[in-house]
Protein backbone atom coordinates (compact mmCIF):
# COMPACT_ATOMS: atom_id res chain seq x y z
CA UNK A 1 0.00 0.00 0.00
CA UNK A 2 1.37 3.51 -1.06
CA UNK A 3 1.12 6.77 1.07
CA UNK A 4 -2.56 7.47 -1.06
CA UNK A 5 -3.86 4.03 0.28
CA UNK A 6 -3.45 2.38 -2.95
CA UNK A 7 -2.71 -1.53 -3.40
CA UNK A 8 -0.68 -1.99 -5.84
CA UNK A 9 -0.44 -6.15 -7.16
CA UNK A 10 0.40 -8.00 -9.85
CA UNK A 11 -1.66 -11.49 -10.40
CA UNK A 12 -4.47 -12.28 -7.91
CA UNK A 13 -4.96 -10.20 -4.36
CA UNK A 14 -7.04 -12.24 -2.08
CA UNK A 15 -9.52 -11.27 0.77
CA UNK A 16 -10.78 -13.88 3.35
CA UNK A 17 -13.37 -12.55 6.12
CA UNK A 18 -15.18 -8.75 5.67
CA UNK A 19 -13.17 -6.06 4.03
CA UNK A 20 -14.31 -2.94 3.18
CA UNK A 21 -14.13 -0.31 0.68
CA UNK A 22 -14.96 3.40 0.58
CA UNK A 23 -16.59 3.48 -2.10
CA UNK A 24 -14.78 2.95 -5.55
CA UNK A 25 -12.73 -0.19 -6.49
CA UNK A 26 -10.83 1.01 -10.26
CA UNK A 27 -8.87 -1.37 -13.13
CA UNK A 28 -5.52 -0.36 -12.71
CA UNK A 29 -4.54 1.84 -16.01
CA UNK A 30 -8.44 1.85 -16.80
CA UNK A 31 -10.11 5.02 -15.66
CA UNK A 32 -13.31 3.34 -17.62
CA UNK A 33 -13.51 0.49 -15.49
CA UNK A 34 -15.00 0.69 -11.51
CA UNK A 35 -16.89 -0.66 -9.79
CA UNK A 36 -19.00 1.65 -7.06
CA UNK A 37 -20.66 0.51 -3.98
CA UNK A 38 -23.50 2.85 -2.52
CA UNK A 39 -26.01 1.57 0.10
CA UNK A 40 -28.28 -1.01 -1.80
CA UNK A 41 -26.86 -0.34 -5.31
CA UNK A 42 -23.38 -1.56 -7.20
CA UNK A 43 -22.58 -0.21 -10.72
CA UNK A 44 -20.24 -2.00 -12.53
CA UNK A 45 -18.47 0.79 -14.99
CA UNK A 46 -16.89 0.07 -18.49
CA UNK A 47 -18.08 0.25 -21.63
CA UNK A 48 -21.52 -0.73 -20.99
CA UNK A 49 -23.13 0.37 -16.86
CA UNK A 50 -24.43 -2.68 -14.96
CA UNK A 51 -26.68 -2.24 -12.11
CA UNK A 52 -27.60 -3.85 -9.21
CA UNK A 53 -30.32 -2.19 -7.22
CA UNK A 54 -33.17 -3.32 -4.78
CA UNK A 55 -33.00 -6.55 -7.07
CA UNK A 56 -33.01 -5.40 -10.03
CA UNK A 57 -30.28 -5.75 -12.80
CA UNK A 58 -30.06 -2.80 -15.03
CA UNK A 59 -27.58 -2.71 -18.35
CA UNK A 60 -27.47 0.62 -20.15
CA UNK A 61 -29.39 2.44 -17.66
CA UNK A 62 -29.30 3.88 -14.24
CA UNK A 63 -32.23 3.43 -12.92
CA UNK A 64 -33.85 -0.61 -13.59
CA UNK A 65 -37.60 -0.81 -12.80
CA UNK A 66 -37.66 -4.78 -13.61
CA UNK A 67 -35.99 -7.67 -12.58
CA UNK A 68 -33.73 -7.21 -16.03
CA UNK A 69 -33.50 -4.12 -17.83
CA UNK A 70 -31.50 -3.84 -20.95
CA UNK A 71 -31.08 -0.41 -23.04
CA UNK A 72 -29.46 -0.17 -26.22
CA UNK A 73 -28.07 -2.89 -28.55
């Protein structure tokens, strides 16, 4: 971990028991590619949004009203 908090690895970083995250886990050289954690909702960001909220799964949009949403192509 560097002086901003930052793990840097190369290969696979395992986790056993809770850990915890502020809010944004990034792709290392990707700025495109996140994923967010808010308080009953996960967006995973790249080239296409996918949402998780109140049990709903959302692609292409921000907001899913139905079990699966899908915008676009």
């Amino acid at each position: 971990m560097d002086s901003y908090n930052v793990i840097h690895t190369i290969g696979n970083l395992n986790f056993s028991g809770y850990t915890y995250f502020p809010n944004y886990l990034f792709h290392a050289g990707d700025t495109n590619t996140r994923i967010f954690f808010e308080t009953g909702k996960i967006t995973l960001r790249g080239d296409t949004n996918i949402i998780l909220t109140g049990g709903n799964v959302g692609i292409g949009t921000v907001s899913p009203q139905t079990k699966l949403e899908v915008v676009g192509e």
